[in-house]
N, C-alpha and C. Protein backbone atom coordinates (compact mmCIF):
# COMPACT_ATOMS: atom_id res chain seq x y z
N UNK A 1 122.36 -8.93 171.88
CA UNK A 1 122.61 -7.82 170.98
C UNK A 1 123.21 -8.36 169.69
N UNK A 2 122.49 -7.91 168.67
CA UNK A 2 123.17 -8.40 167.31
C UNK A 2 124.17 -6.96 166.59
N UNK A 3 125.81 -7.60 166.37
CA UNK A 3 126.24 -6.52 165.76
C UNK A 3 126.53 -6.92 164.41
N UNK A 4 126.08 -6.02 163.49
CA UNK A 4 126.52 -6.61 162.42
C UNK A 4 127.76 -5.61 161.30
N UNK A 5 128.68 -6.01 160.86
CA UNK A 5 130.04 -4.99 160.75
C UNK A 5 129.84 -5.33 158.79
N UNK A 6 128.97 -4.33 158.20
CA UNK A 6 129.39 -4.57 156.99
C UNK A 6 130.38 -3.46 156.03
N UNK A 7 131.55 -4.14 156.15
CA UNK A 7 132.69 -3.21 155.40
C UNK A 7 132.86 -2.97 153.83
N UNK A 8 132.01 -3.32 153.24
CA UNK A 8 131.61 -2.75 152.18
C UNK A 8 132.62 -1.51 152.26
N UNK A 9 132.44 -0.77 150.69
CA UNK A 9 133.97 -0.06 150.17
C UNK A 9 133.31 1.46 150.90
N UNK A 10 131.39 1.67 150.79
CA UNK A 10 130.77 2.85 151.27
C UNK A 10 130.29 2.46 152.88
N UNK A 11 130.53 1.06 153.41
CA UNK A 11 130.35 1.23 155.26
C UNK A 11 131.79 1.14 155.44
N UNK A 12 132.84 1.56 155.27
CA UNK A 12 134.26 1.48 156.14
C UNK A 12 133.97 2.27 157.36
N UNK A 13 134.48 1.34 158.58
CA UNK A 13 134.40 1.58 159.73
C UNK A 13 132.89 1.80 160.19
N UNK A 14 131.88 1.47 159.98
CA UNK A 14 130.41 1.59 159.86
C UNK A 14 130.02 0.20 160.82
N UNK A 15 129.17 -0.34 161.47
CA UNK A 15 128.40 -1.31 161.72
C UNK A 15 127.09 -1.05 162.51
N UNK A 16 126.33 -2.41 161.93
CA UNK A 16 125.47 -1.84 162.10
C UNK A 16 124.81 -2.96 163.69
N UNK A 17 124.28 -1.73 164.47
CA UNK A 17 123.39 -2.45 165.82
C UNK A 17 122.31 -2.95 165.84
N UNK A 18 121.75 -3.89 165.69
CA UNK A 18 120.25 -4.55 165.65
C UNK A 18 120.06 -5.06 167.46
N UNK A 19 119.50 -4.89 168.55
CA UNK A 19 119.03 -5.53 169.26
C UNK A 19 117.61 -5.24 170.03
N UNK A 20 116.87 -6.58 169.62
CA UNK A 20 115.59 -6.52 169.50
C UNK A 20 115.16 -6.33 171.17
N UNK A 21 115.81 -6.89 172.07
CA UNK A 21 115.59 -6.66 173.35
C UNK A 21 115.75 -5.59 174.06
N UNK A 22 116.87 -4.68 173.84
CA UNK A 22 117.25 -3.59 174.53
C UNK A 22 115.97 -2.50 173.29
N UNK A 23 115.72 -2.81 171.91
CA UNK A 23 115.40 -2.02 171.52
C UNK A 23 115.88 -0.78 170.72
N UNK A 24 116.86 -1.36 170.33
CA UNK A 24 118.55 -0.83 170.21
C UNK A 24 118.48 -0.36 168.58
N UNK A 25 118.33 0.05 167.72
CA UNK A 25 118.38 0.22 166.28
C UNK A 25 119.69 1.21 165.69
N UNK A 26 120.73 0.88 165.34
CA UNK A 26 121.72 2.70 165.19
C UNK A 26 122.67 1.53 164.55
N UNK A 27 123.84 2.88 163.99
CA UNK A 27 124.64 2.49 162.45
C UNK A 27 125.68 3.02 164.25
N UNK A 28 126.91 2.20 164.26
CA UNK A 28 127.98 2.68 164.80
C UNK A 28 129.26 3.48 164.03
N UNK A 29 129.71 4.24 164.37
CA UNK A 29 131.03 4.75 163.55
C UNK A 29 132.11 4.49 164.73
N UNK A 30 133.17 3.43 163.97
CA UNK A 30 134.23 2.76 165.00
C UNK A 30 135.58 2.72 163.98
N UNK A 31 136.49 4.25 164.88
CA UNK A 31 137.81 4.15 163.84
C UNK A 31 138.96 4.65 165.37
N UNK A 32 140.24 4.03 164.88
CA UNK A 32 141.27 4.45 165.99
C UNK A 32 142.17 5.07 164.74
N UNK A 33 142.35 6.54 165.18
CA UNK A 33 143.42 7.38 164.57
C UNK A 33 144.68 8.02 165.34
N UNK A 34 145.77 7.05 165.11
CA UNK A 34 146.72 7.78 166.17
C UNK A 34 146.73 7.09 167.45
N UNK A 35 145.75 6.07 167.96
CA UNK A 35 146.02 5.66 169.20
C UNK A 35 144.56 5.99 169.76
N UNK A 36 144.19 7.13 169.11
CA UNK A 36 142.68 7.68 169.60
C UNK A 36 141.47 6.86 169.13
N UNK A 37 140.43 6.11 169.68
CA UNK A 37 139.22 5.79 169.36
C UNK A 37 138.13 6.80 168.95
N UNK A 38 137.75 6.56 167.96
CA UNK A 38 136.16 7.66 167.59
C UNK A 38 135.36 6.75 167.59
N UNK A 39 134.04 6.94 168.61
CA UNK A 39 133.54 5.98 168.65
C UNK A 39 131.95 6.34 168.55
N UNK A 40 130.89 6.59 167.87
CA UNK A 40 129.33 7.58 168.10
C UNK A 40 128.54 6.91 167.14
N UNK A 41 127.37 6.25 168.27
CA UNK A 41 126.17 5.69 167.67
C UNK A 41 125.25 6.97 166.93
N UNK A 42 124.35 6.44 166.11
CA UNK A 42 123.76 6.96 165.43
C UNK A 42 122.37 6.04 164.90
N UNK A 43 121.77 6.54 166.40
CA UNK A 43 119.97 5.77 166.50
C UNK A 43 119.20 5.84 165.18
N UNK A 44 118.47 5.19 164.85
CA UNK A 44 117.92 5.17 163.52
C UNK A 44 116.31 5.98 163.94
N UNK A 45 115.87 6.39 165.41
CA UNK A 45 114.53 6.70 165.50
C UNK A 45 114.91 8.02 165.46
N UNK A 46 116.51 8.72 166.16
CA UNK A 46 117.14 9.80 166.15
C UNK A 46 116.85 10.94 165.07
N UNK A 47 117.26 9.99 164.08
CA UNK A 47 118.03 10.32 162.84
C UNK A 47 116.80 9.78 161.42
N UNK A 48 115.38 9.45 161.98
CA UNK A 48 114.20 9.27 161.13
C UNK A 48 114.53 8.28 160.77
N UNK A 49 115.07 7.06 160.52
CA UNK A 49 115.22 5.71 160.12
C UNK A 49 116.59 5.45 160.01
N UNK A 50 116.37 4.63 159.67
CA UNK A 50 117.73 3.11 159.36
C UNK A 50 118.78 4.07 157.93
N UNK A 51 118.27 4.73 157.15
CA UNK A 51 118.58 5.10 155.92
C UNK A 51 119.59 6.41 156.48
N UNK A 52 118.80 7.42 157.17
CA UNK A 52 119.25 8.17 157.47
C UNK A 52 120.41 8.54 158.50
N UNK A 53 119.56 7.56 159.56
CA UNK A 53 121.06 7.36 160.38
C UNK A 53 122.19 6.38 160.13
N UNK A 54 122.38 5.99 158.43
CA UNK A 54 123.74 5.72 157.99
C UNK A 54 124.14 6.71 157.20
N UNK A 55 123.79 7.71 156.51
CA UNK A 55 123.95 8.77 156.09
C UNK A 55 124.44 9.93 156.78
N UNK A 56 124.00 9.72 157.98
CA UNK A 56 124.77 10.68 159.05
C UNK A 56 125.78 10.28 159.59
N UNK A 57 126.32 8.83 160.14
CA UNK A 57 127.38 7.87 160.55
C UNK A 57 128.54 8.17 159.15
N UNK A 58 127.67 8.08 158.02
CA UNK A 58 129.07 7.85 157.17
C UNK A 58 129.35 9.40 157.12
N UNK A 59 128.65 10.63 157.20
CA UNK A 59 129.42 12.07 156.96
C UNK A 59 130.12 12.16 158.12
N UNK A 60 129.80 11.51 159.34
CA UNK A 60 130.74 12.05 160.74
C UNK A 60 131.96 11.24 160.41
N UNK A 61 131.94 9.98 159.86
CA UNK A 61 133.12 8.96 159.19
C UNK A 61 133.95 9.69 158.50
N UNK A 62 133.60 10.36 157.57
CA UNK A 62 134.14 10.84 156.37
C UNK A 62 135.11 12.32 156.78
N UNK A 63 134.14 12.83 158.10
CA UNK A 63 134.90 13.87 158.58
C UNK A 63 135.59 13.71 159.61
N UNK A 64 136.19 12.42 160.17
CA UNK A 64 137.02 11.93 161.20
C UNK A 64 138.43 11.41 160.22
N UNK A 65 138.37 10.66 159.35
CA UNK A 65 138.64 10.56 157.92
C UNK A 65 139.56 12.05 157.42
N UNK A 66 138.85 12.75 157.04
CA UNK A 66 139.05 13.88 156.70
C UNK A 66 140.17 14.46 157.43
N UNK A 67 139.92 14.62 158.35
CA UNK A 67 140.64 15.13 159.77
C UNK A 67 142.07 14.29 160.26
N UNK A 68 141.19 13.01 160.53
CA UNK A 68 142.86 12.33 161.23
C UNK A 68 143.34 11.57 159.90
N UNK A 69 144.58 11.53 159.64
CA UNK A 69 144.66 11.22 158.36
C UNK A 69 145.38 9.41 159.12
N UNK A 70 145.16 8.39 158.68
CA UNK A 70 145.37 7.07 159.45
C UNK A 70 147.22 7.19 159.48
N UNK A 71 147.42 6.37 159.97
CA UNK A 71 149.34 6.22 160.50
C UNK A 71 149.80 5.73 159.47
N UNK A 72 151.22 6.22 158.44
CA UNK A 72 151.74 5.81 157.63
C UNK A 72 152.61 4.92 157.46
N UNK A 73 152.77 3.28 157.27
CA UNK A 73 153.62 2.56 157.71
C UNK A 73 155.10 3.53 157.97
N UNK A 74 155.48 4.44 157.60
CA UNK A 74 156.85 4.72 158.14
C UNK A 74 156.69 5.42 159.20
N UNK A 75 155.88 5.91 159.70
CA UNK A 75 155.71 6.42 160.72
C UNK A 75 155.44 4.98 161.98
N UNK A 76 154.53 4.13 162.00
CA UNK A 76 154.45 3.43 162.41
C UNK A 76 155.84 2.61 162.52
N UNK A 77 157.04 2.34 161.65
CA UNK A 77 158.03 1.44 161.74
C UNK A 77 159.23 2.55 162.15
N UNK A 78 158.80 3.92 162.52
CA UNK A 78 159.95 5.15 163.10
C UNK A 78 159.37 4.99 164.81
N UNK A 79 158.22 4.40 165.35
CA UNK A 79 157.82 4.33 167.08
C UNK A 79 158.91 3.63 167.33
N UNK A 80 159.35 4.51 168.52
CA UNK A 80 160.60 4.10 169.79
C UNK A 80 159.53 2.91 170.50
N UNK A 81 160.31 1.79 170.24
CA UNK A 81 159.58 0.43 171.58
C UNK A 81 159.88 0.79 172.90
N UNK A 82 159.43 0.43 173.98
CA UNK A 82 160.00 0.69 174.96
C UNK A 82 160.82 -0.58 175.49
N UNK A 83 160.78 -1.47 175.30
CA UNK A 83 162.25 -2.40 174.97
C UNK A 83 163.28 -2.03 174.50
N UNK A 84 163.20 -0.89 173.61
CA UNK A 84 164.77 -0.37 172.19
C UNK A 84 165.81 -0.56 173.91
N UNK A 85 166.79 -0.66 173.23
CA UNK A 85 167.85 -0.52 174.01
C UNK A 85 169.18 0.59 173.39
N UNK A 86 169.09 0.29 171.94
CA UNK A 86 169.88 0.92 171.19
C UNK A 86 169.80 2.49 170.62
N UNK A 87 168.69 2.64 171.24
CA UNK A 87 168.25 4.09 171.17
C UNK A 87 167.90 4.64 169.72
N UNK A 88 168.34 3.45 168.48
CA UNK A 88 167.41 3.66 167.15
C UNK A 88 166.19 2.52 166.88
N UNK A 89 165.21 3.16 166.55
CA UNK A 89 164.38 2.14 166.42
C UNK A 89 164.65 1.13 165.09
N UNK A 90 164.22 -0.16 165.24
CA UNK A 90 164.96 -0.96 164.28
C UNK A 90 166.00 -1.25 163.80
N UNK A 91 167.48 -0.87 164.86
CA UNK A 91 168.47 -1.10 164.66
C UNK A 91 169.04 -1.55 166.24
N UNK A 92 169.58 -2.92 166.03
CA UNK A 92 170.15 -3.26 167.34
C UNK A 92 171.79 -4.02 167.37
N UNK A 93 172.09 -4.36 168.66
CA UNK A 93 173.51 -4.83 168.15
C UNK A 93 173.35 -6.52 168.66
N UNK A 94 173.57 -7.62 168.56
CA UNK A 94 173.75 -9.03 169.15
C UNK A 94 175.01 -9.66 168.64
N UNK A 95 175.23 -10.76 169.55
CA UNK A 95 176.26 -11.36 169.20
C UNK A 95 175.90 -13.46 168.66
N UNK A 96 176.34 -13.63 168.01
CA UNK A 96 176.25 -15.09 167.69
C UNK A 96 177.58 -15.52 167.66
N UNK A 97 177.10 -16.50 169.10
CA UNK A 97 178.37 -17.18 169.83
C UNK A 97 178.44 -18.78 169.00
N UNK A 98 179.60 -18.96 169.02
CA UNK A 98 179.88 -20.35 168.87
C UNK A 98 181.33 -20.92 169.88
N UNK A 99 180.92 -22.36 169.68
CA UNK A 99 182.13 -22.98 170.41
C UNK A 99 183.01 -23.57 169.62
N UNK A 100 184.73 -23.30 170.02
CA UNK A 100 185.65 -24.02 169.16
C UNK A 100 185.88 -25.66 169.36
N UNK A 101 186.13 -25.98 168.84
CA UNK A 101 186.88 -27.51 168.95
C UNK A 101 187.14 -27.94 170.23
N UNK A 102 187.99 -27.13 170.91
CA UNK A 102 188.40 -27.46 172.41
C UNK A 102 187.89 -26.74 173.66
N UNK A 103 186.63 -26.57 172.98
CA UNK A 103 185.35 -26.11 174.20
C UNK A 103 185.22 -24.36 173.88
N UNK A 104 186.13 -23.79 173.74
CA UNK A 104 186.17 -21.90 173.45
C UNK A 104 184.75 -21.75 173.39
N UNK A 105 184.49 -20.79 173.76
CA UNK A 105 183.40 -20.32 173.51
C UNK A 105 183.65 -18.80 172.79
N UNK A 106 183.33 -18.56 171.91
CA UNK A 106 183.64 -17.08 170.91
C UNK A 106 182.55 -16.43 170.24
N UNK A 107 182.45 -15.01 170.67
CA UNK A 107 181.27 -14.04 169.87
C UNK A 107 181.89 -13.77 168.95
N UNK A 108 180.98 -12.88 168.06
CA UNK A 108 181.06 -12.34 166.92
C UNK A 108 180.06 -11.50 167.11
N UNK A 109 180.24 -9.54 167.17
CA UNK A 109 178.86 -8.96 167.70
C UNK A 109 178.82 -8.41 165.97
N UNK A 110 177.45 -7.95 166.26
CA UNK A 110 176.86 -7.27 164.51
C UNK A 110 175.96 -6.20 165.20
N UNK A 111 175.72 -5.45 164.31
CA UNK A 111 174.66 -4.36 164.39
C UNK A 111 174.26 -4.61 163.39
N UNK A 112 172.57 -4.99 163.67
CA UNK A 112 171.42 -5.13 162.50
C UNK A 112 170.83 -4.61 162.09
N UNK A 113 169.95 -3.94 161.14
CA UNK A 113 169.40 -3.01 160.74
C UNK A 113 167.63 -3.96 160.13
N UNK A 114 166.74 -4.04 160.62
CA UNK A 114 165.49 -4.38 160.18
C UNK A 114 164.69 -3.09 159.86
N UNK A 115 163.70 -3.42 159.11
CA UNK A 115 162.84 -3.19 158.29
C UNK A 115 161.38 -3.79 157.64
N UNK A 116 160.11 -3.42 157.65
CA UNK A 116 159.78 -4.30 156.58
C UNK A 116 159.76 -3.82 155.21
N UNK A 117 159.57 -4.95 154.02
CA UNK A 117 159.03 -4.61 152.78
C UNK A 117 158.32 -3.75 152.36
N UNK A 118 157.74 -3.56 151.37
CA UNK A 118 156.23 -3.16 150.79
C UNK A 118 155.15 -4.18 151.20
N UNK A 119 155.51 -5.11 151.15
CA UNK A 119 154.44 -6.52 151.06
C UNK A 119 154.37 -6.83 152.46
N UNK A 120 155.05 -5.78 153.33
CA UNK A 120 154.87 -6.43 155.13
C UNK A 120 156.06 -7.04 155.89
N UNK A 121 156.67 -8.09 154.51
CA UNK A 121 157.48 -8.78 155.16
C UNK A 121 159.12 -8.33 156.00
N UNK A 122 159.39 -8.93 156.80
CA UNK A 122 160.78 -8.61 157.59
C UNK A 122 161.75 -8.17 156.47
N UNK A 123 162.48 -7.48 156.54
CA UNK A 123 164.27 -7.34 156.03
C UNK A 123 165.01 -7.31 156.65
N UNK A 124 165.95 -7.62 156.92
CA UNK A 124 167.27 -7.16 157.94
C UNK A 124 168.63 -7.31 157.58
N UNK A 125 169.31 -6.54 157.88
CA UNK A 125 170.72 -6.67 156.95
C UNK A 125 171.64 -6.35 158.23
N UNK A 126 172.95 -7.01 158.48
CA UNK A 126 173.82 -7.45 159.69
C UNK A 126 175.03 -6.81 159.42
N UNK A 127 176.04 -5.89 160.02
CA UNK A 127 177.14 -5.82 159.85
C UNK A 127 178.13 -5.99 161.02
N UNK A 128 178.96 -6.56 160.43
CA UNK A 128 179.61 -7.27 161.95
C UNK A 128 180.74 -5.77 162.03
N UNK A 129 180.82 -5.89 163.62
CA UNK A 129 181.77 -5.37 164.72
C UNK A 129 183.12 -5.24 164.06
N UNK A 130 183.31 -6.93 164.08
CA UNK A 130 184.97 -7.23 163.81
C UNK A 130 185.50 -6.56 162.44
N UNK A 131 184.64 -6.60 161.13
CA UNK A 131 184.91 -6.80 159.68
C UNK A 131 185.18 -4.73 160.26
N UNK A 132 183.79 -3.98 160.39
CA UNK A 132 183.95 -2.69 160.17
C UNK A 132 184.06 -1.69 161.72
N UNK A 133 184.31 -2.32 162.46
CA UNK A 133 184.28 -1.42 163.47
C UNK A 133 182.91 -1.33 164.55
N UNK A 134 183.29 -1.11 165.83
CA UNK A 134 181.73 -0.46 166.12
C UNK A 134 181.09 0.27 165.37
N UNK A 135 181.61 1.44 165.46
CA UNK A 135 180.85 2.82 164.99
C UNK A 135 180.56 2.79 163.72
N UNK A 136 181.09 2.00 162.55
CA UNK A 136 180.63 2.57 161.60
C UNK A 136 179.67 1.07 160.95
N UNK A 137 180.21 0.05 161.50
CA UNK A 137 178.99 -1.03 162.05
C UNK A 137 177.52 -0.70 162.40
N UNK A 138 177.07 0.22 163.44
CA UNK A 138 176.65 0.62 163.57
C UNK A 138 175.85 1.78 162.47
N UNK A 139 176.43 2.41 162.41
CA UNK A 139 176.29 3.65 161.46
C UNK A 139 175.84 3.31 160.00
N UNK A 140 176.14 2.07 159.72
CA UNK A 140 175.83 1.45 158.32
C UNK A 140 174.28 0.67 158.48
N UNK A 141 174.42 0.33 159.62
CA UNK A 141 172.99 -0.76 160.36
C UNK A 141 171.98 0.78 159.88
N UNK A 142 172.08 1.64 160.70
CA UNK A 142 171.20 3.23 160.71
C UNK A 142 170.68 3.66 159.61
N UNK A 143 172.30 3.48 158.38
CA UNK A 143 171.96 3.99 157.48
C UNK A 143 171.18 3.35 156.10
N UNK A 144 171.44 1.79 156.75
CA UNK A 144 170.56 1.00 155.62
C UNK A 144 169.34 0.56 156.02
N UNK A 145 168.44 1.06 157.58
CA UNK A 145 167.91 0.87 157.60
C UNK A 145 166.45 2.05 157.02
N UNK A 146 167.09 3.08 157.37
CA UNK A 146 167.05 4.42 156.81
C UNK A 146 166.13 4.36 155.10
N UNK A 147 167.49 4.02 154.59
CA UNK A 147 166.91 3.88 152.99
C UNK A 147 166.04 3.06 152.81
N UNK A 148 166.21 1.78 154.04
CA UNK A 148 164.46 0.76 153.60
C UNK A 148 163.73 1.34 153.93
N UNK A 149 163.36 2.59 154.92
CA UNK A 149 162.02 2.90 154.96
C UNK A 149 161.54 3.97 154.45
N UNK A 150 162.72 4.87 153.67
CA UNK A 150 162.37 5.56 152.35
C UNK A 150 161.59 5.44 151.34
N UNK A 151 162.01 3.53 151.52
CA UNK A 151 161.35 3.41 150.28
C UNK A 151 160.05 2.57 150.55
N UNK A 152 159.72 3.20 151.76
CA UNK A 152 158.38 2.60 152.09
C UNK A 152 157.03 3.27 151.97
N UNK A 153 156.19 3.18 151.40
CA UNK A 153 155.11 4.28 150.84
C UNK A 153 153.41 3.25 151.69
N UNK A 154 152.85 4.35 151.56
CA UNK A 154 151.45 3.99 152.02
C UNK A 154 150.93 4.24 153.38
N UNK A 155 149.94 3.32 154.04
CA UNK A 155 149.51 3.08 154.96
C UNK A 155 149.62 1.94 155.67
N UNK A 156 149.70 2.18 156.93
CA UNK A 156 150.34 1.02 157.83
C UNK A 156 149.09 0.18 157.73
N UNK A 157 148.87 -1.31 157.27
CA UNK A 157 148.38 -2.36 157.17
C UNK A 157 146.64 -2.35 157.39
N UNK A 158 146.43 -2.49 159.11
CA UNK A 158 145.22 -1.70 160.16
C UNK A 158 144.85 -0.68 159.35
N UNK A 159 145.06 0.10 158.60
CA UNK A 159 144.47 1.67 158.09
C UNK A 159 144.03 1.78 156.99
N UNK A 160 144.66 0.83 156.01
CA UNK A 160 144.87 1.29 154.23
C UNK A 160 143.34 1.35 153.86
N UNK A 161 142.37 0.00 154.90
CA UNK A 161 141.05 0.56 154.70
C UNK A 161 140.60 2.11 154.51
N UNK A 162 141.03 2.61 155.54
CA UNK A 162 140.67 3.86 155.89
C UNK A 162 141.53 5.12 155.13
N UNK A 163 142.37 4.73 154.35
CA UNK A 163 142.88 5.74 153.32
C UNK A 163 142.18 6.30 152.21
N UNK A 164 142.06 7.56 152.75
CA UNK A 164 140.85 8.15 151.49
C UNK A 164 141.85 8.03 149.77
N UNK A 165 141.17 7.49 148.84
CA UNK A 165 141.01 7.68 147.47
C UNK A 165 140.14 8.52 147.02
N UNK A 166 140.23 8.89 145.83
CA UNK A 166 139.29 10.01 144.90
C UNK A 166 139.01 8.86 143.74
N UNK A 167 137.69 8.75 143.95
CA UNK A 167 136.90 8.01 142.93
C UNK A 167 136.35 8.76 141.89
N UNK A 168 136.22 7.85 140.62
CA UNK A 168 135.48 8.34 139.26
C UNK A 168 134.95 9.76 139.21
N UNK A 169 133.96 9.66 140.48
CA UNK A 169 133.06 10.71 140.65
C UNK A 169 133.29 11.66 141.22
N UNK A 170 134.31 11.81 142.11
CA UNK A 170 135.51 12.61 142.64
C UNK A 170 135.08 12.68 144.21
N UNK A 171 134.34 11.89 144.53
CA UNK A 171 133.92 11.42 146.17
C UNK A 171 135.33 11.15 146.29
N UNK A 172 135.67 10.97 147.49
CA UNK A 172 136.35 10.32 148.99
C UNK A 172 135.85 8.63 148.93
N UNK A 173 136.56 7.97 148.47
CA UNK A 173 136.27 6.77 148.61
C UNK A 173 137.44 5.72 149.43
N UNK A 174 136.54 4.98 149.64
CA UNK A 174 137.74 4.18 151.29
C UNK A 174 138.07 2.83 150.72
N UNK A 175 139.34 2.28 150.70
CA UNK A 175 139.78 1.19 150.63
C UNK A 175 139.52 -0.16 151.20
N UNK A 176 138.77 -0.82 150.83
CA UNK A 176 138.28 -2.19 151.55
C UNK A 176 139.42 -2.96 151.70
């Protein structure tokens, strides 16, 4: 079976099926919204040719599109892990131990607050136990992690393809 996936800015989420043995000819439409797969061939003998049955793949696209709108990195960086322990997502507490001179062994706990960037990358900002307290240690970790993802705009990474724009012509156009 030959698949061939051309993501071009007008096939997003589109590929196309060639197999000469099964006899196989159809445009696939392949998008996960939310966790959900949409997944529906679209035969080219179906649909009167090759032309047409991408013309029909990309309006069922466009109206899956339409419909599920893709996951917004802050939404995506607000999912409870099922590891969290701390009961906020992206905020945890650890300690970095060291040893004294005459063997001691001594923590120092922090509550961290991560995040990513705009650009993807990690942030994380630490406030220790000792300097402010648990609670407001804590509470500062929450609250600065908070404002990083305020200021987080767009679509989570996996999707931005699939984020409708309004082009020139005032189509729905998809982000390569």
């Amino acid at each position: 079976m030959t698949t061939i996936g051309d993501q071009s800015q007008d096939n997003y989420g589109l590929s196309r099926i060639d197999d000469e043995e099964q006899r196989a000819h159809a445009w696939r439409v392949s998008l996960r919204r939310r966790g959900q797969m949409y997944v529906k061939n679209f035969p080219d003998r179906k649909y009167g040719g090759k032309e047409q049955a991408q013309l029909a793949a990309a309006a069922f696209r466009d109206c899956i599109i339409a419909t599920y709108q893709p996951i917004t990195r802050r939404e995506t960086c607000s999912r409870k892990r099922s590891n969290n322990k701390s009961g906020i997502t992206g905020v945890c507490s650890y300690a970095k131990r060291y040893t004294l001179r005459d063997g001691t062994v001594r923590e120092n706990w922090y509550w961290e607050a991560n995040w990513p960037n705009q650009q993807g990358e990690a942030v994380s900002e630490s406030f220790s136990v000792k300097t402010y307290g648990n609670d407001l240690a804590r509470a500062m970790a929450i609250k600065t992690r908070q404002r990083g993802l305020d200021a987080l705009e767009g679509y989570f990474w996996a999707s931005e393809r699939g984020a409708p724009t309004t082009g020139n012509d005032g189509r729905p156009h998809f982000r390569t």
